[in-house]
N, C-alpha and C. Protein backbone atom coordinates (compact mmCIF):
# COMPACT_ATOMS: atom_id res chain seq x y z
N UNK A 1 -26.97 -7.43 17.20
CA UNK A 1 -26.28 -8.71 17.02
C UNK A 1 -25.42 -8.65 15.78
N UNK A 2 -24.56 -9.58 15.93
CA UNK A 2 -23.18 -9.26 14.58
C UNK A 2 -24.00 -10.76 13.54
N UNK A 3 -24.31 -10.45 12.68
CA UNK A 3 -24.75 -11.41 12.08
C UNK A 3 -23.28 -12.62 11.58
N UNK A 4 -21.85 -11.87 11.47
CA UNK A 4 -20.80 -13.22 11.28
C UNK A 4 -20.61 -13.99 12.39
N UNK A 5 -21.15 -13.35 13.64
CA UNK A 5 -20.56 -14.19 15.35
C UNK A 5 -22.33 -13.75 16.15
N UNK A 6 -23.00 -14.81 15.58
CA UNK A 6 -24.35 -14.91 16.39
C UNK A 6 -23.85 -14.98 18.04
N UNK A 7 -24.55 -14.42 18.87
CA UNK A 7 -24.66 -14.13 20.20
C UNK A 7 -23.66 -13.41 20.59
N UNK A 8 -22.98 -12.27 20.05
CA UNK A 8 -22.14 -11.38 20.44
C UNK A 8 -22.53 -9.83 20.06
N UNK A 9 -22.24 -9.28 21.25
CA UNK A 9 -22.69 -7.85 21.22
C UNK A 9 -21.40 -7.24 20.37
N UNK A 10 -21.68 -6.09 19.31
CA UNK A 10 -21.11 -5.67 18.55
C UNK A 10 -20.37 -4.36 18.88
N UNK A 11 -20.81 -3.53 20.19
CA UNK A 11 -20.47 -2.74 21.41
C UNK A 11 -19.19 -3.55 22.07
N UNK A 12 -19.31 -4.62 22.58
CA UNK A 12 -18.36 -4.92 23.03
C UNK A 12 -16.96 -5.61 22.29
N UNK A 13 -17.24 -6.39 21.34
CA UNK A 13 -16.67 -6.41 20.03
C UNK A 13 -15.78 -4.90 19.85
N UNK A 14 -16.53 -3.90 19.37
CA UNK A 14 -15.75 -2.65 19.30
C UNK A 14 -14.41 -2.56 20.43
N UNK A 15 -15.41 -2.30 21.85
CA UNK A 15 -14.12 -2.17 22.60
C UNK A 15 -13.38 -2.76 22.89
N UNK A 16 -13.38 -4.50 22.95
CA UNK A 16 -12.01 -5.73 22.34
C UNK A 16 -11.07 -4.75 21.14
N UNK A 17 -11.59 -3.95 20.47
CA UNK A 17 -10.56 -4.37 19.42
C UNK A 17 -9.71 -2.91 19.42
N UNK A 18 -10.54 -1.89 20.37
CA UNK A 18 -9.72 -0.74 20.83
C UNK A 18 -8.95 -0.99 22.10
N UNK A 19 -9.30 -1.35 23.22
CA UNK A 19 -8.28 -2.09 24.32
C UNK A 19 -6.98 -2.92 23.14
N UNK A 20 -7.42 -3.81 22.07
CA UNK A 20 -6.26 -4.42 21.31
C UNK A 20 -5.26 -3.50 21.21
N UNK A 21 -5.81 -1.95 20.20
CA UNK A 21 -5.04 -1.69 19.44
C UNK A 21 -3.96 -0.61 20.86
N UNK A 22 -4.72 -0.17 21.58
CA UNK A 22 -4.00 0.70 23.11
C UNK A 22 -3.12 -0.24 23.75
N UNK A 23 -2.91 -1.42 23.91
CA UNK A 23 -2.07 -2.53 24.58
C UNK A 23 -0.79 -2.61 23.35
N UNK A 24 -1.38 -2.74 21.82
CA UNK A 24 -0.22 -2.94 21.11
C UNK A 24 0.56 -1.34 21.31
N UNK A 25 -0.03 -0.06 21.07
CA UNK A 25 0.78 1.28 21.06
C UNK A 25 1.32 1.37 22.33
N UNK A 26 1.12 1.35 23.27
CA UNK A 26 1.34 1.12 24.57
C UNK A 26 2.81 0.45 24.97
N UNK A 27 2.72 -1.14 24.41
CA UNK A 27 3.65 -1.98 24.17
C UNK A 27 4.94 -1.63 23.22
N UNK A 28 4.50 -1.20 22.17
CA UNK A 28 5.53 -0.64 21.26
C UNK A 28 6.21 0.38 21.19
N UNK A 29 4.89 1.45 22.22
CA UNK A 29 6.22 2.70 22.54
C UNK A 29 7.10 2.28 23.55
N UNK A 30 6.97 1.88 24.51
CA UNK A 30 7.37 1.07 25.89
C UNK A 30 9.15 0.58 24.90
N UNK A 31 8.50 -0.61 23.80
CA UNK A 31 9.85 -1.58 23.56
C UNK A 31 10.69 -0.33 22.56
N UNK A 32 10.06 0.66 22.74
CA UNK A 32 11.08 1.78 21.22
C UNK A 32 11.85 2.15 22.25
N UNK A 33 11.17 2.85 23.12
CA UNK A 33 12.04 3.85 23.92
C UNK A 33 13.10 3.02 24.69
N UNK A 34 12.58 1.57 25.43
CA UNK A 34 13.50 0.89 25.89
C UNK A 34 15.01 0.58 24.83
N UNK A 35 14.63 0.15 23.43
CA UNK A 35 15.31 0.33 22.28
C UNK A 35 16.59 1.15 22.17
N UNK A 36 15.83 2.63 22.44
CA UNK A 36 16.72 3.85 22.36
C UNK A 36 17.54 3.73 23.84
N UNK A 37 17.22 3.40 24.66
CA UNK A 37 17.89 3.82 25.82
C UNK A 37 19.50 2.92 25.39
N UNK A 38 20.03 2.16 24.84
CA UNK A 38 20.86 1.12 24.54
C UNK A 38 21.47 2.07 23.27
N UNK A 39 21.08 3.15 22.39
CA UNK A 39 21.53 3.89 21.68
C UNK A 39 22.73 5.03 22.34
N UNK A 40 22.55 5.93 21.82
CA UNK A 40 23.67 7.05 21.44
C UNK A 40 22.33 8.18 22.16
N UNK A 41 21.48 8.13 22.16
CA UNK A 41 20.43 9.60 22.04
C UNK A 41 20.32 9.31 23.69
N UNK A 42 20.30 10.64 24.51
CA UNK A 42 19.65 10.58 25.68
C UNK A 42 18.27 9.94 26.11
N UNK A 43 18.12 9.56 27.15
CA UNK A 43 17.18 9.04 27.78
C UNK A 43 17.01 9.58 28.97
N UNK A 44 15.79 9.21 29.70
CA UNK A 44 15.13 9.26 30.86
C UNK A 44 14.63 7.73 31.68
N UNK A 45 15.16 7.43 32.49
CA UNK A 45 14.69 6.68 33.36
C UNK A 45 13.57 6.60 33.82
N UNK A 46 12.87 7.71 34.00
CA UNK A 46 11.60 7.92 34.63
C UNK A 46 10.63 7.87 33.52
N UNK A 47 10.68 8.05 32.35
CA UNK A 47 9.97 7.98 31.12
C UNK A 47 10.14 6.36 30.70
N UNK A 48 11.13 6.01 30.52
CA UNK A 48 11.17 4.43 30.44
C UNK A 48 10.19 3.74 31.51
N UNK A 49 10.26 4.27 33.26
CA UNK A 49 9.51 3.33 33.41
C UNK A 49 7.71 3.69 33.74
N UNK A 50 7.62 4.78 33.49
CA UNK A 50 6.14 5.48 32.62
C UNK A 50 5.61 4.82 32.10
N UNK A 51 6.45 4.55 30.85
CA UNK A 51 6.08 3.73 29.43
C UNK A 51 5.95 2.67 30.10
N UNK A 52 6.68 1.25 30.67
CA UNK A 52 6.32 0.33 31.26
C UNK A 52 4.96 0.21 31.84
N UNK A 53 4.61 1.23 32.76
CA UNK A 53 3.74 1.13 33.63
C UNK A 53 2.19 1.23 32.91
N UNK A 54 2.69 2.03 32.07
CA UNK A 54 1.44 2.05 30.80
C UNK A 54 0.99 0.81 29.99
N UNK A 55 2.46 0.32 29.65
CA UNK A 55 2.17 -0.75 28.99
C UNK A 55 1.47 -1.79 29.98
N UNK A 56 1.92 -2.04 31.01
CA UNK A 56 1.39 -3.41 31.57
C UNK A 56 0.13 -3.53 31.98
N UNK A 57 -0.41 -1.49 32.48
CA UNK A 57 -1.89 -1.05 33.01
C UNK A 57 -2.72 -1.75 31.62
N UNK A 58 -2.23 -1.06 30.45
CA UNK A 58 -3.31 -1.73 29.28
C UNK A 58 -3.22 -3.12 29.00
N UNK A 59 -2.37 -3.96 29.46
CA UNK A 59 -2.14 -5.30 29.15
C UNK A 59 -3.59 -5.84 29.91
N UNK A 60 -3.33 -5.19 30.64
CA UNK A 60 -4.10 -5.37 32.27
C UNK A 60 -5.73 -5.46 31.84
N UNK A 61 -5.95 -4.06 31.19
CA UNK A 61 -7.23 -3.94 31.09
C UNK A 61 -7.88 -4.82 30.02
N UNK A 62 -6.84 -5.16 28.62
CA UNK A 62 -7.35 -6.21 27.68
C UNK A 62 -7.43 -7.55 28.32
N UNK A 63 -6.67 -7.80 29.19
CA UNK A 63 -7.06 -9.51 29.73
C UNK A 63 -8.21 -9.22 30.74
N UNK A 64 -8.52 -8.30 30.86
CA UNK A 64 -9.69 -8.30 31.85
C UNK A 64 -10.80 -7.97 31.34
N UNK A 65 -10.79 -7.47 30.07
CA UNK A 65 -12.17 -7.44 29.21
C UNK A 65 -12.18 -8.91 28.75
N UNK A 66 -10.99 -9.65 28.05
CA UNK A 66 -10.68 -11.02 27.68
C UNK A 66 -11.68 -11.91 28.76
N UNK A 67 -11.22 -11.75 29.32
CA UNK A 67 -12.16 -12.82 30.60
C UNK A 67 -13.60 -12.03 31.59
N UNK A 68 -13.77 -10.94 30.58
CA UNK A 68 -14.98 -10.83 31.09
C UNK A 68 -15.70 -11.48 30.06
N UNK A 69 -15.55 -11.67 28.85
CA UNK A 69 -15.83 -12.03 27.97
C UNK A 69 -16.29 -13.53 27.95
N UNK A 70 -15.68 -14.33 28.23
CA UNK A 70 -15.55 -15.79 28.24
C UNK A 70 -16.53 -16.29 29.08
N UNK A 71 -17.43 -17.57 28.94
CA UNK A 71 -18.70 -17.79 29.14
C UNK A 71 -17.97 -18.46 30.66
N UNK A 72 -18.80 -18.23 31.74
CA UNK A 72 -18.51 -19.07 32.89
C UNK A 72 -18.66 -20.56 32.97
N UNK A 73 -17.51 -20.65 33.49
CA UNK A 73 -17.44 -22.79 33.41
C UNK A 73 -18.69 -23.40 34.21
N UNK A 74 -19.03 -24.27 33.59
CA UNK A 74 -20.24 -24.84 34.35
C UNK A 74 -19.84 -25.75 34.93
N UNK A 75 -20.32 -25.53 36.55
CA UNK A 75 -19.94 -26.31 37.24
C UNK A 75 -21.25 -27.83 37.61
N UNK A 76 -20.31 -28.77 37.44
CA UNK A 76 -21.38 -30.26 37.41
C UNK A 76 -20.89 -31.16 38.22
């Protein structure tokens, strides 16, 4: 138990905050390379949409730990 957030596993805590940091690198290589493609330096199309597909898979997986997370609505 995390003694600052009583009733939370500190295992899962961890992997919230690694899914975080893979969605932000993910995201940011995605918006660089998109970035560069609007430059002077060659690009790849198929690498641009790589990077996309990466980015949105990890978006994917943090909102789905997100709401595994979240206590089920009680229904009354």
């Amino acid at each position: 138990m995390n003694p600052e957030r009583p009733g939370t596993d500190e295992p899962a805590d961890v992997r919230l905050v690694e899914l975080e940091a893979e969605e932000l690198y993910a995201r940011e290589r995605y918006q660089l390379y998109k970035a560069r493609a609007y430059g002077s330096r060659l690009t790849s199309a198929g690498r641009l949409r790589e990077l996309e597909q990466r980015s949105k898979l990890a978006t994917r997986r943090l909102n789905r730990a997100k709401a595994d997370r979240r206590p089920p609505a009680s229904i009354e």
